[in-house]
C-alpha atoms as a PDB file:
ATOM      1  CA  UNK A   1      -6.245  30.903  40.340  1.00  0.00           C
ATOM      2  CA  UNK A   2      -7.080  27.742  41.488  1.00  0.00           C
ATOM      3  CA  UNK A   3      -8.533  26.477  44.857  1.00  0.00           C
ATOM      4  CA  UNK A   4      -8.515  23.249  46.824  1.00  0.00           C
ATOM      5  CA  UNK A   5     -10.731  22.272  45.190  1.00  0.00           C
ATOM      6  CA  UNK A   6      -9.540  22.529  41.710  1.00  0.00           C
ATOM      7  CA  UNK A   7      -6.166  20.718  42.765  1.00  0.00           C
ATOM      8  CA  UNK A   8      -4.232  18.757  40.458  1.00  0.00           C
ATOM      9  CA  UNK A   9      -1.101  17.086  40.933  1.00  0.00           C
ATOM     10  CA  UNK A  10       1.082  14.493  39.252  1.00  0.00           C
ATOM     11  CA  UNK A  11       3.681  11.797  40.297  1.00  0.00           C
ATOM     12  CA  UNK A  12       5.663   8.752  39.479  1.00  0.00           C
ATOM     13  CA  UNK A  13       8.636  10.074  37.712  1.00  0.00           C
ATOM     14  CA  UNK A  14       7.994  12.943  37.222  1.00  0.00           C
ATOM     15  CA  UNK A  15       6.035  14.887  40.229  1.00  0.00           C
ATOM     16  CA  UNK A  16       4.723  18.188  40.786  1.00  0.00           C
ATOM     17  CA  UNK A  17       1.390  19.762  41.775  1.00  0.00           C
ATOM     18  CA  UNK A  18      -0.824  22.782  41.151  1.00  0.00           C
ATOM     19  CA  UNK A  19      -1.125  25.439  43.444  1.00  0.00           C
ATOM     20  CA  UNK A  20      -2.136  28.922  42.833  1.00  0.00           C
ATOM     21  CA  UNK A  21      -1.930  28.904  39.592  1.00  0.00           C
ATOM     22  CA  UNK A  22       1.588  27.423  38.951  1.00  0.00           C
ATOM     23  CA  UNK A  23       2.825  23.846  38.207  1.00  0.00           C
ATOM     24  CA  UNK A  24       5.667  23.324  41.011  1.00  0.00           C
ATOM     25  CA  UNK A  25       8.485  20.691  41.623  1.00  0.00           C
ATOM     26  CA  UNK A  26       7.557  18.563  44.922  1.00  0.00           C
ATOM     27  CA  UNK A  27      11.172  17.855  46.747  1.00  0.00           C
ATOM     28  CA  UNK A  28      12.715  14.324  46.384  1.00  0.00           C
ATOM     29  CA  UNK A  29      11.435  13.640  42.681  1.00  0.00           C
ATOM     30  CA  UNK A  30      13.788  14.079  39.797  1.00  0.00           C
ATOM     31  CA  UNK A  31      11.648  16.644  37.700  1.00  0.00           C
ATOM     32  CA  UNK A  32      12.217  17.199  34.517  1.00  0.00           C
ATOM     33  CA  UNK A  33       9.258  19.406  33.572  1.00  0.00           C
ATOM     34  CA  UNK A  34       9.201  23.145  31.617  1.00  0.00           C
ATOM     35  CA  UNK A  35       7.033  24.996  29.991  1.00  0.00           C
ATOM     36  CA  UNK A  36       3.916  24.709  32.319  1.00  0.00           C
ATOM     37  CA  UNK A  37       1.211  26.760  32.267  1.00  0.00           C
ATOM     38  CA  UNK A  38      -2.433  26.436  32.765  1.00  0.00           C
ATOM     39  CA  UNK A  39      -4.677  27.631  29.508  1.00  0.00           C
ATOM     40  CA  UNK A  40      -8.353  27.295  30.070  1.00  0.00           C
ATOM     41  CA  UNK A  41      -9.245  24.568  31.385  1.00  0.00           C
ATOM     42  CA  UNK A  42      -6.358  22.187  30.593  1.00  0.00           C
ATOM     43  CA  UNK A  43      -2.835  21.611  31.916  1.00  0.00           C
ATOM     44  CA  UNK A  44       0.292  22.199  29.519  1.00  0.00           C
ATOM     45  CA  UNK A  45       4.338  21.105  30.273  1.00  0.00           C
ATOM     46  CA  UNK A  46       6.613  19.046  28.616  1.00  0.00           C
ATOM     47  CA  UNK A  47       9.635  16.637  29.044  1.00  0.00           C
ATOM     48  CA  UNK A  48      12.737  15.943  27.507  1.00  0.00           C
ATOM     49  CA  UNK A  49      11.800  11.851  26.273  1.00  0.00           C
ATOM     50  CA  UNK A  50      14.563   9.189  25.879  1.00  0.00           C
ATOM     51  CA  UNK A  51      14.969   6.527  22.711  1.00  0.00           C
ATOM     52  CA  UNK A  52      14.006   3.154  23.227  1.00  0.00           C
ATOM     53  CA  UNK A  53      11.600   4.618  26.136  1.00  0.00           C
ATOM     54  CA  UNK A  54       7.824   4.963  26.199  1.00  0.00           C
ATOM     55  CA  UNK A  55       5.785   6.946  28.396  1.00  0.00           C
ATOM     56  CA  UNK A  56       2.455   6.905  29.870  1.00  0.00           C
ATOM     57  CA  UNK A  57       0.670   9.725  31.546  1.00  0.00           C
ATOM     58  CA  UNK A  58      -1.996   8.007  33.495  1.00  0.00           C
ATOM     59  CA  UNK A  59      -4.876   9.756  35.382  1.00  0.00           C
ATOM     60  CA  UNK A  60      -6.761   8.732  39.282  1.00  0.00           C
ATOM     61  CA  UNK A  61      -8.891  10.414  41.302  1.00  0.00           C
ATOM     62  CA  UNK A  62      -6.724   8.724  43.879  1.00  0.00           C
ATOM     63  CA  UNK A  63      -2.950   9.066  45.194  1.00  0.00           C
ATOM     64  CA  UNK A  64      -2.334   5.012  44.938  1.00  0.00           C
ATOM     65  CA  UNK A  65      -4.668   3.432  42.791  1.00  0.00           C
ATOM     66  CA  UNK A  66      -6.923   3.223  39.922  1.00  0.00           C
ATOM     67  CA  UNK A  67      -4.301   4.749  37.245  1.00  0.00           C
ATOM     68  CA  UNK A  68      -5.897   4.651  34.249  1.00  0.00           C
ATOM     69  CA  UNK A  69      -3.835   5.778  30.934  1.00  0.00           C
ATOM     70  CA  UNK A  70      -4.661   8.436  29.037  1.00  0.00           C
ATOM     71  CA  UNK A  71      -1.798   9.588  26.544  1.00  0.00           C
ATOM     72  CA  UNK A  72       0.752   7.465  25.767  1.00  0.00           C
ATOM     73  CA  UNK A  73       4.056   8.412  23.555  1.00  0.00           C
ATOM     74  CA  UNK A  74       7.080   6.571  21.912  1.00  0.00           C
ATOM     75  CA  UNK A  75      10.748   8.214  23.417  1.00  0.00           C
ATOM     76  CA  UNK A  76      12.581   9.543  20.449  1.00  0.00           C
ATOM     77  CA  UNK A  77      15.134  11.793  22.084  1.00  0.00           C
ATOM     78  CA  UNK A  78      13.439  14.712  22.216  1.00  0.00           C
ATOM     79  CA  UNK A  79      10.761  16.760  23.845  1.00  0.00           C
ATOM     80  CA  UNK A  80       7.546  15.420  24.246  1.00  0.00           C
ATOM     81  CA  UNK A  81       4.685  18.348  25.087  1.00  0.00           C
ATOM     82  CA  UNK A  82       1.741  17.004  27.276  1.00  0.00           C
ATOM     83  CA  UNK A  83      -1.548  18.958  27.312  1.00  0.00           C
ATOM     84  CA  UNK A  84      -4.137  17.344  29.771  1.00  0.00           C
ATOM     85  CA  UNK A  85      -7.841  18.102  30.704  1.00  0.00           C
ATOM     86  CA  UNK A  86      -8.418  19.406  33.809  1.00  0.00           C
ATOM     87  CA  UNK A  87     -11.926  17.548  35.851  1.00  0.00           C
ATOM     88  CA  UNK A  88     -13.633  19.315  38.705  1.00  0.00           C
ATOM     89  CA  UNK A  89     -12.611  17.065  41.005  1.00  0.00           C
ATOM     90  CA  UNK A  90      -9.221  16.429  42.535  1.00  0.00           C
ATOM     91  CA  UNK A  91      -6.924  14.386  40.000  1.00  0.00           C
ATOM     92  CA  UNK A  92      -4.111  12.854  40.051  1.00  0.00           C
ATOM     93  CA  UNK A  93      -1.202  12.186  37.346  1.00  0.00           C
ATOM     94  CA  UNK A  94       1.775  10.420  36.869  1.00  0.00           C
ATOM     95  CA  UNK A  95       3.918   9.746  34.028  1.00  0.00           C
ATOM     96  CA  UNK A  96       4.935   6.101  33.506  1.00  0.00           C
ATOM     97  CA  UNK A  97       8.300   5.116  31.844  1.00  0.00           C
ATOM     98  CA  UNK A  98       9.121   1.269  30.446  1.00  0.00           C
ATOM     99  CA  UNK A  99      10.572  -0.521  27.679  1.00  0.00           C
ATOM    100  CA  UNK A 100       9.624   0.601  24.385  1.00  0.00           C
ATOM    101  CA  UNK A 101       7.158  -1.922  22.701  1.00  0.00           C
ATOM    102  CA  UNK A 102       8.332  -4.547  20.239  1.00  0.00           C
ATOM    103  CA  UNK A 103       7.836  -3.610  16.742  1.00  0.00           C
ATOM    104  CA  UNK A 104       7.614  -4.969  13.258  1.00  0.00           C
ATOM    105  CA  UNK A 105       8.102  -4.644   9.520  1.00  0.00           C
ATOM    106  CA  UNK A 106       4.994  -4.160   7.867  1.00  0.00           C
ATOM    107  CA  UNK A 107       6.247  -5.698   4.754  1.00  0.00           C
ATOM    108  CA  UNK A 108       3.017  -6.518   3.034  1.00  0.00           C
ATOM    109  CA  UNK A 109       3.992  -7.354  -0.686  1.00  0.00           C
ATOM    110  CA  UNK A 110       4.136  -5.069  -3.216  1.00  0.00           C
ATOM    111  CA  UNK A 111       3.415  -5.326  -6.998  1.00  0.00           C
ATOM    112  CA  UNK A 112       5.460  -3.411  -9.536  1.00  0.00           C
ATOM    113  CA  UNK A 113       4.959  -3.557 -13.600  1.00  0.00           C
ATOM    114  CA  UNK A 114       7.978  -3.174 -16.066  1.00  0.00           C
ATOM    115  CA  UNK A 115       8.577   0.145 -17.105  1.00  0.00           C
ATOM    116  CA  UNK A 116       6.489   2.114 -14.781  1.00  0.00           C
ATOM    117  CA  UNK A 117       8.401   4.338 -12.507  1.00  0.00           C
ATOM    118  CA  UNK A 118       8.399   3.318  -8.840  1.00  0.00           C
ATOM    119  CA  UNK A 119       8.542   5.586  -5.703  1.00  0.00           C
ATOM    120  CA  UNK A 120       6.849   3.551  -2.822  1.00  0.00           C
ATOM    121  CA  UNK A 121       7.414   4.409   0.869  1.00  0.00           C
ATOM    122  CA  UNK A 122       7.531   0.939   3.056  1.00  0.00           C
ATOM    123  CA  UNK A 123       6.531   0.647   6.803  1.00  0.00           C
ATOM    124  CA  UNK A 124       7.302  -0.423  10.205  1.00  0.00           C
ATOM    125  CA  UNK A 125       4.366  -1.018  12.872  1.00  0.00           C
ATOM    126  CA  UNK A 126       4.864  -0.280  16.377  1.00  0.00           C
ATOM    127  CA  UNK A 127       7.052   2.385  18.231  1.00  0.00           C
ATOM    128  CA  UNK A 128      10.360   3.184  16.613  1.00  0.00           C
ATOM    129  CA  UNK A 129      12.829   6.190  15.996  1.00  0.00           C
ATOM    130  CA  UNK A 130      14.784   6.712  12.973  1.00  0.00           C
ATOM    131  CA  UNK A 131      15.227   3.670  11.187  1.00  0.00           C
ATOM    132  CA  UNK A 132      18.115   2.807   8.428  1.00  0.00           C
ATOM    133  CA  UNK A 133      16.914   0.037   5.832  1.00  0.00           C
ATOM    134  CA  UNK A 134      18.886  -2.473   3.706  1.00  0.00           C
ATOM    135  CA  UNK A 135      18.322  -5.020   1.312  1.00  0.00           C
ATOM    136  CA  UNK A 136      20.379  -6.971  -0.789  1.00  0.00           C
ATOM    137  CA  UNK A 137      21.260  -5.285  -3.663  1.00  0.00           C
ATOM    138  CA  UNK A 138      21.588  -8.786  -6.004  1.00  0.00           C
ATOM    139  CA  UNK A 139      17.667  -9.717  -4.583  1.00  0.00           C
ATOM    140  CA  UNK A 140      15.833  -6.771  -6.019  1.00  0.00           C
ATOM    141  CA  UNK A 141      14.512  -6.030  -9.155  1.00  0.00           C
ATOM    142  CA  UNK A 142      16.773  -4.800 -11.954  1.00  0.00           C
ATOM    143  CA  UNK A 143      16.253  -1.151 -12.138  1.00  0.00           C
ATOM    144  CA  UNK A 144      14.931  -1.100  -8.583  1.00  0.00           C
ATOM    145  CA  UNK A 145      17.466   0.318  -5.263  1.00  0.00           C
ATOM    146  CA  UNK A 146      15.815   0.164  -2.291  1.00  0.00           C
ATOM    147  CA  UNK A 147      17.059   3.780  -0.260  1.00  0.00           C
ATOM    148  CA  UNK A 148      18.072   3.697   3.475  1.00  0.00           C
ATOM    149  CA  UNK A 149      15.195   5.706   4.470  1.00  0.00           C
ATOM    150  CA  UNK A 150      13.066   2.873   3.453  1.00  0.00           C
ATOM    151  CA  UNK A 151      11.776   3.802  -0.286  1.00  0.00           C
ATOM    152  CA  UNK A 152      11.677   1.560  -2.936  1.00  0.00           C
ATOM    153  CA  UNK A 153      13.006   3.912  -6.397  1.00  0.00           C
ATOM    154  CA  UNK A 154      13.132   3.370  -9.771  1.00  0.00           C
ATOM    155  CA  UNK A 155      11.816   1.904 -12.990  1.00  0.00           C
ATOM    156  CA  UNK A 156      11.465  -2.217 -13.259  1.00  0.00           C
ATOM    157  CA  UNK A 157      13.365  -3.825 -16.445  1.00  0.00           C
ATOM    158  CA  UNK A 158      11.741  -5.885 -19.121  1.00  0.00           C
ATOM    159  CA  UNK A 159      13.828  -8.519 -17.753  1.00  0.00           C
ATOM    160  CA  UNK A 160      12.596  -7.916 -13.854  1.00  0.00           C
ATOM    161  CA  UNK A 161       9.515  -9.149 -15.334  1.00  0.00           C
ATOM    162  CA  UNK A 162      10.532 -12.094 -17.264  1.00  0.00           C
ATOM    163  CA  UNK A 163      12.794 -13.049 -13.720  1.00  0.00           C
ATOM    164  CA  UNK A 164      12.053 -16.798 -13.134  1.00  0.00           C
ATOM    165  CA  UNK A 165       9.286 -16.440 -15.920  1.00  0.00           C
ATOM    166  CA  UNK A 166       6.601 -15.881 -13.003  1.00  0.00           C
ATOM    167  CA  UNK A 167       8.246 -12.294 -11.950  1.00  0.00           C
ATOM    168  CA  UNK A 168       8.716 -13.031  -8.530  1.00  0.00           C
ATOM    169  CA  UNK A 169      11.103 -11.893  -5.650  1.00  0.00           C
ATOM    170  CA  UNK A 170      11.592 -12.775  -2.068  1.00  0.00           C
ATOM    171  CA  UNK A 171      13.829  -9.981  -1.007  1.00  0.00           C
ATOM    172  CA  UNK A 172      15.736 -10.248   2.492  1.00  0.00           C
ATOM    173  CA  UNK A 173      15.670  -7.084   4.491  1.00  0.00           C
ATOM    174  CA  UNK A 174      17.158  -5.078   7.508  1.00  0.00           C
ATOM    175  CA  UNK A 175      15.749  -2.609   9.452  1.00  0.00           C
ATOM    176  CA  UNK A 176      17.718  -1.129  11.915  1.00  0.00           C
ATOM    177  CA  UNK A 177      16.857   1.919  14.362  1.00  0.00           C
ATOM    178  CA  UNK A 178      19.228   4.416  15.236  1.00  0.00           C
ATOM    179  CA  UNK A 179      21.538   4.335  18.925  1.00  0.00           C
ATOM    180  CA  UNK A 180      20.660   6.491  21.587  1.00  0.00           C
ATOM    181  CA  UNK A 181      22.267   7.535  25.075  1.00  0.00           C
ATOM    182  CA  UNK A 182      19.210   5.055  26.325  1.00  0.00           C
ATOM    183  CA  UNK A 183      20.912   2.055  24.624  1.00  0.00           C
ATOM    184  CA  UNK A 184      21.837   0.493  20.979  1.00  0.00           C
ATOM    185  CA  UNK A 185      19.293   0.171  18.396  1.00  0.00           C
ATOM    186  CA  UNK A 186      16.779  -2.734  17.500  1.00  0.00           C
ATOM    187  CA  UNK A 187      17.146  -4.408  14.369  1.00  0.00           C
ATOM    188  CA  UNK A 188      14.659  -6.244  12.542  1.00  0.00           C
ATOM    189  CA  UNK A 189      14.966  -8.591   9.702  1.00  0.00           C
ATOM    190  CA  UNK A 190      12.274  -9.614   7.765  1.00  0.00           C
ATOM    191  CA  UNK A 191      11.127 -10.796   3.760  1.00  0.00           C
ATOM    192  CA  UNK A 192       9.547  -8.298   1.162  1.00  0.00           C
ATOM    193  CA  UNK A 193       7.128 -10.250  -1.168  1.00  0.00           C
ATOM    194  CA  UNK A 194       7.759  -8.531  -5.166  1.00  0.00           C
ATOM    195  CA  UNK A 195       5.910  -9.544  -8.123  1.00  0.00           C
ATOM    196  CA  UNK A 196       7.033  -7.686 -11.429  1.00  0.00           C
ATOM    197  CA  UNK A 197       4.376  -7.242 -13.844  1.00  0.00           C
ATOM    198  CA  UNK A 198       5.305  -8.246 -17.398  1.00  0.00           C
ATOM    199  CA  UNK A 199       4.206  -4.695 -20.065  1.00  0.00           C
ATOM    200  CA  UNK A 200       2.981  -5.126 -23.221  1.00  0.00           C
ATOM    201  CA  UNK A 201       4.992  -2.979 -25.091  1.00  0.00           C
ATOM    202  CA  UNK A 202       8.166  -4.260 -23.382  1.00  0.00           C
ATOM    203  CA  UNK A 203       7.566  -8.137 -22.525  1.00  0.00           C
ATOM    204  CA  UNK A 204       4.959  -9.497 -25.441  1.00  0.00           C
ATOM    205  CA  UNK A 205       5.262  -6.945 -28.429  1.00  0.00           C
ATOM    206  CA  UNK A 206       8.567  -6.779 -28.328  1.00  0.00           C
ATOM    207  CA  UNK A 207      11.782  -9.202 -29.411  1.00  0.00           C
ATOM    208  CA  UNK A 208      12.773 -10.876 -26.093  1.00  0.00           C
ATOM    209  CA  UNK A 209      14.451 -14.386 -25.590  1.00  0.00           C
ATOM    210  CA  UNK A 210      11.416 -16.749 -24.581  1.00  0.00           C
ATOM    211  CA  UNK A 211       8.851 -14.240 -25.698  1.00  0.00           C
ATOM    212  CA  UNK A 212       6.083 -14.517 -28.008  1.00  0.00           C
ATOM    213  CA  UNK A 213       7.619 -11.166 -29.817  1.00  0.00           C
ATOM    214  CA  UNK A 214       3.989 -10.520 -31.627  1.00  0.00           C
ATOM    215  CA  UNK A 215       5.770  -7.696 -33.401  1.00  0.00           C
ATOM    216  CA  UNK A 216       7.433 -10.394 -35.614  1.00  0.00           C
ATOM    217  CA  UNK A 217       5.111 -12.494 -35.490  1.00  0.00           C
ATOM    218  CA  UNK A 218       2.300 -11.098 -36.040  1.00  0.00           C
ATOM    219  CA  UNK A 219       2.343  -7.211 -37.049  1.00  0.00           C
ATOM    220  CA  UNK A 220       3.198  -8.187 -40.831  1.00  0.00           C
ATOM    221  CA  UNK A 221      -0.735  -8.693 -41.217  1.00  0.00           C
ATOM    222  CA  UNK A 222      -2.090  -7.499 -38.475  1.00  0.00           C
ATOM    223  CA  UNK A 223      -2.087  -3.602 -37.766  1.00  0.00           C
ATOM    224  CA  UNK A 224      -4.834  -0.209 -38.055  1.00  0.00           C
ATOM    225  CA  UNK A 225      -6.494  -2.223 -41.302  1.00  0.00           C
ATOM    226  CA  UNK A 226      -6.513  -5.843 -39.982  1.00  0.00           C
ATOM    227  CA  UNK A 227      -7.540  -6.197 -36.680  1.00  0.00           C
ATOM    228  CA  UNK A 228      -6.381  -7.440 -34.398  1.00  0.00           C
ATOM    229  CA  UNK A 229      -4.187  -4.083 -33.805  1.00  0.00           C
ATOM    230  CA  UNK A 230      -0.650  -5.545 -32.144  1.00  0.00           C
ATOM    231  CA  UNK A 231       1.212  -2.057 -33.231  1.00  0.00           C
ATOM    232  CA  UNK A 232      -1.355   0.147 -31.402  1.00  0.00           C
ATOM    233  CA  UNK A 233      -1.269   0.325 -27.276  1.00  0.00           C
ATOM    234  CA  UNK A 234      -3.230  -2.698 -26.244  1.00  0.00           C
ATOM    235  CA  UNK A 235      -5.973  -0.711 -24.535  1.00  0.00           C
ATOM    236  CA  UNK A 236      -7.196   0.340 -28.255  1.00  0.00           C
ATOM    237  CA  UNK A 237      -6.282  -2.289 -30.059  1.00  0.00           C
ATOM    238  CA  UNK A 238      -6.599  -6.014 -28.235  1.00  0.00           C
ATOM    239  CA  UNK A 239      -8.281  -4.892 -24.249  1.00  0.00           C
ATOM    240  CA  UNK A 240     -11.936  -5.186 -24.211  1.00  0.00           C
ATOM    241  CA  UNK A 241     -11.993  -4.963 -28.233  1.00  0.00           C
ATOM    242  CA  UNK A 242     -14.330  -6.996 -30.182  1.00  0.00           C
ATOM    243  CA  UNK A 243     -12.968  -9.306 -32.861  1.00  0.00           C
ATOM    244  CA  UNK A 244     -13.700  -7.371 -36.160  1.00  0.00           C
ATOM    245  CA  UNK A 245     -12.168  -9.776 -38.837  1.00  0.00           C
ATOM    246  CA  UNK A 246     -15.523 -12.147 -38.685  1.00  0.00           C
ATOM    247  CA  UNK A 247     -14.404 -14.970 -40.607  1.00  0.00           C
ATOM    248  CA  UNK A 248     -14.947 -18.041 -39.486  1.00  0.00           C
ATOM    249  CA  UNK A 249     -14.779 -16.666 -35.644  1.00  0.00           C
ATOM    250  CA  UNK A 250     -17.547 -14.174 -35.878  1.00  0.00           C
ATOM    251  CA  UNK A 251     -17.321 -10.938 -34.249  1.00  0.00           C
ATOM    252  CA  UNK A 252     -18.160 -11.031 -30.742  1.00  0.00           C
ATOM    253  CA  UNK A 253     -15.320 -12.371 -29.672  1.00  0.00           C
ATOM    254  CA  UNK A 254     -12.954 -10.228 -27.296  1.00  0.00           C
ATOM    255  CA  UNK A 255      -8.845 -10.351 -28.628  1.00  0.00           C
ATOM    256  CA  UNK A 256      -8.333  -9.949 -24.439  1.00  0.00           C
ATOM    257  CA  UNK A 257     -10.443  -9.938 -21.185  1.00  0.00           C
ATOM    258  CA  UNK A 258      -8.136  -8.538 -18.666  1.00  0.00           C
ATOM    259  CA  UNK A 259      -7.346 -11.990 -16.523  1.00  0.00           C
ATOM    260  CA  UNK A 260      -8.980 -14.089 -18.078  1.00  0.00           C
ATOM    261  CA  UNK A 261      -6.999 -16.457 -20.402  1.00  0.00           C
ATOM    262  CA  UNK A 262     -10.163 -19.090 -21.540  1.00  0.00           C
ATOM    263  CA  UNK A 263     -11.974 -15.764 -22.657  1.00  0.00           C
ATOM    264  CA  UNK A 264      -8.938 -13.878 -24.694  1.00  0.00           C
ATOM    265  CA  UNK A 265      -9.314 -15.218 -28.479  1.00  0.00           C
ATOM    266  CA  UNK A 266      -5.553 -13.676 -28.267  1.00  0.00           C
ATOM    267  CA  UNK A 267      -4.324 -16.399 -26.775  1.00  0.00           C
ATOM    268  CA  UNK A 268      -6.704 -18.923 -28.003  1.00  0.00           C
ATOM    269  CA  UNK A 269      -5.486 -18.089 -31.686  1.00  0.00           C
ATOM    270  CA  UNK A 270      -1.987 -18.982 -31.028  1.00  0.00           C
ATOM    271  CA  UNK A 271      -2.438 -21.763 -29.385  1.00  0.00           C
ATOM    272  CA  UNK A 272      -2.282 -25.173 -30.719  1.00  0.00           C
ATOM    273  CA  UNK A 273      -5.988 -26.224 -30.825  1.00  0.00           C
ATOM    274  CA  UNK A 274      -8.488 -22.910 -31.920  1.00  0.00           C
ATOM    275  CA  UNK A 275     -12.342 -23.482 -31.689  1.00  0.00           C
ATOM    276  CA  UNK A 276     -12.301 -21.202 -34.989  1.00  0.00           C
ATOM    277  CA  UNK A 277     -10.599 -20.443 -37.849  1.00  0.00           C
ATOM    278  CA  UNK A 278      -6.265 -22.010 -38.441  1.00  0.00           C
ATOM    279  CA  UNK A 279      -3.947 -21.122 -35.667  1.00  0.00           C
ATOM    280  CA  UNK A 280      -1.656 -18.188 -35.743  1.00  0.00           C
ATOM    281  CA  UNK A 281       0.569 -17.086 -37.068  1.00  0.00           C
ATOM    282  CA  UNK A 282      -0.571 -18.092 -40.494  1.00  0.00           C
ATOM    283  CA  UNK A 283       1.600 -20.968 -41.456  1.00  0.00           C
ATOM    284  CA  UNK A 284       3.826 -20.829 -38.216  1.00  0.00           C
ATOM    285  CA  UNK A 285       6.320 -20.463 -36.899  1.00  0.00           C
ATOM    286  CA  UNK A 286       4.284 -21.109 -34.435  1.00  0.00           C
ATOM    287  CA  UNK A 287       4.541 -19.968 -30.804  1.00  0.00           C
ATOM    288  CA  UNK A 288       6.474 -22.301 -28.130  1.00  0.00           C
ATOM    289  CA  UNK A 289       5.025 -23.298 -24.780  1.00  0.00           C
ATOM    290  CA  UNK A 290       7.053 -20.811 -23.192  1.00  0.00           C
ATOM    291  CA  UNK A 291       5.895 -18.551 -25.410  1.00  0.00           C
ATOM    292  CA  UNK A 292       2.686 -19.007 -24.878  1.00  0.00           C
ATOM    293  CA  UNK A 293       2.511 -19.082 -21.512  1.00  0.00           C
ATOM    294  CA  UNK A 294       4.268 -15.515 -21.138  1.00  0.00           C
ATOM    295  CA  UNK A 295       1.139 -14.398 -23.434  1.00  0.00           C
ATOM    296  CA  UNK A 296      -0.991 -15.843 -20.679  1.00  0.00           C
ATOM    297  CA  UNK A 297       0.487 -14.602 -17.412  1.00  0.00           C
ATOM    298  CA  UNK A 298       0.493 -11.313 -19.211  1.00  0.00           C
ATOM    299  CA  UNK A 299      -3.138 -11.414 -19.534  1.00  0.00           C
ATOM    300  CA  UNK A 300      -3.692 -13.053 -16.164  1.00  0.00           C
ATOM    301  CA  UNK A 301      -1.761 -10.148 -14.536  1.00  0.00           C
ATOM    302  CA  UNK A 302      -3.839  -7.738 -16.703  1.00  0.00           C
ATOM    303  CA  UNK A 303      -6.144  -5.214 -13.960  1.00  0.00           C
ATOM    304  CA  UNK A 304      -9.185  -2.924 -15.801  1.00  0.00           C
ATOM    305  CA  UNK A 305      -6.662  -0.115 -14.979  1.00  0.00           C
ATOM    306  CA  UNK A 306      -3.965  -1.173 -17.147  1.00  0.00           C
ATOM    307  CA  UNK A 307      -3.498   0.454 -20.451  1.00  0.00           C
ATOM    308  CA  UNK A 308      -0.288  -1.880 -21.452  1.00  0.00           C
END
């Protein structure tokens, strides 16, 4: 039981106080509390909340001022279950109702690589309910569908990569939140940022239009017995390997430094002026500017975590 002393009540829309023990409706407020019960030494009740509504249970040691909040919660249609401290002294609460706060996409950009499977959640900030996302089918990636519930699924295509030669997407979305009895649904439209990686295996080793294609080019010689190794994965045969053919480029030389162009004898080999040795391949044909520059953005895209 509680005494005069241990009073609490609360007020604004909804409004009830604490008397012996029990939570009770105070005539002329629309009340719309259940559940209540007092466990310990906090309060417990809850409320059915509305969409497109937020609430505030504020707290005063006063009837008329000095409401401070304390809990705040985002309507969603459903119950919301408050559990409050309980002070020594008299207190007051009241729970606050207004419009829901704006919100936003969070559509920071995201980074994809060809061939690696994709399953990538994106976000809103702010209060919403359940929201329904769309983007334009034509302005995503080939291979990747963005879901309504706001996923991102699938697996990038050599040519998602190759898109534009720089990889690149600026895809328009909509984000709209589900009606409710409180009114109709926000919508928010905003721009997701995608870069496609280009792979190894699927953009540089192998045959594709504009691409260096070093499995034609270059695997005749080069393999297991004459490094550099362009049929092996490029983590054990070009990453962070030494040169081992000496000759007139030694053998400290590194066939590629993860984004780092200047420093990837790679590239420097099949380009058109080499600080050692002929350029590559051995009598041409020898790689286009296009060509080339694929070779490069590969390696400039290249992270110390990439094994392709």
């Amino acid at each position: 039981m509680w005494g005069h002393d241990r009073r609490v009540w609360a007020c604004g829309r909804i409004v009830a106080a604490i008397a012996a023990g029990m939570l009770l409706p105070i005539p002329g407020w629309a009340t719309e509390i259940s559940d209540t019960a007092i466990v310990g030494s906090r309060i417990h009740f809850s409320f059915d909340s509305e969409t497109n509504v937020s609430y505030a249970i504020e707290q005063s040691t006063e009837l008329v001022t000095n409401w401070v909040s304390i809990l705040e919660y985002a309507g969603r249609g459903s119950p919301i279950r408050v559990e409050i401290p309980l002070s020594a002294v008299a207190t007051f609460f009241r729970i606050r109702q207004g419009p829901r706060p704006p919100w936003s996409l969070d559509l920071r950009p995201v980074i994809l690589k060809a061939g690696e499977s994709v399953a990538l959640p994106l976000r809103a900030s702010g209060d919403h309910g359940t929201l329904q996302w769309t983007g334009s089918e034509g302005a995503l990636p080939e291979g990747i569908r963005l879901l309504p519930e706001g996923r991102l699924e699938g697996v990038p295509s050599a040519a998602a990569a190759e898109f534009n030669e720089d990889g690149r997407y600026a895809v328009p979305v909509k984000v709209t939140e589900a009606n409710s009895d409180a009114g109709p649904g926000r919508e928010v439209v905003g721009e997701l940022q995608i870069l496609v990686r280009l792979s190894f295996q699927s953009n540089i080793r192998a045959k594709r239009e504009h691409g260096p294609s070093l499995k034609e080019g270059c695997a005749v010689c080069h393999g297991s017995g004459f490094p550099p190794d362009v049929e092996a994965p490029p983590l054990s045969g070009l990453v962070n390997v030494a040169s081992g053919s000496g000759g007139a480029c030694g053998s400290q030389l590194v066939y590629v430094r993860p984004g780092d162009v200047a420093g990837s004898l790679l590239h420097e080999k099949l380009s058109g002026s080499p600080s050692c040795g002929a350029r590559m391949p051995q009598g041409g044909p020898y790689l286009t500017d296009r060509q080339l520059e694929r070779l490069a953005r590969w390696i400039r895209e290249l992270t110390p975590a990439d094994s392709d």
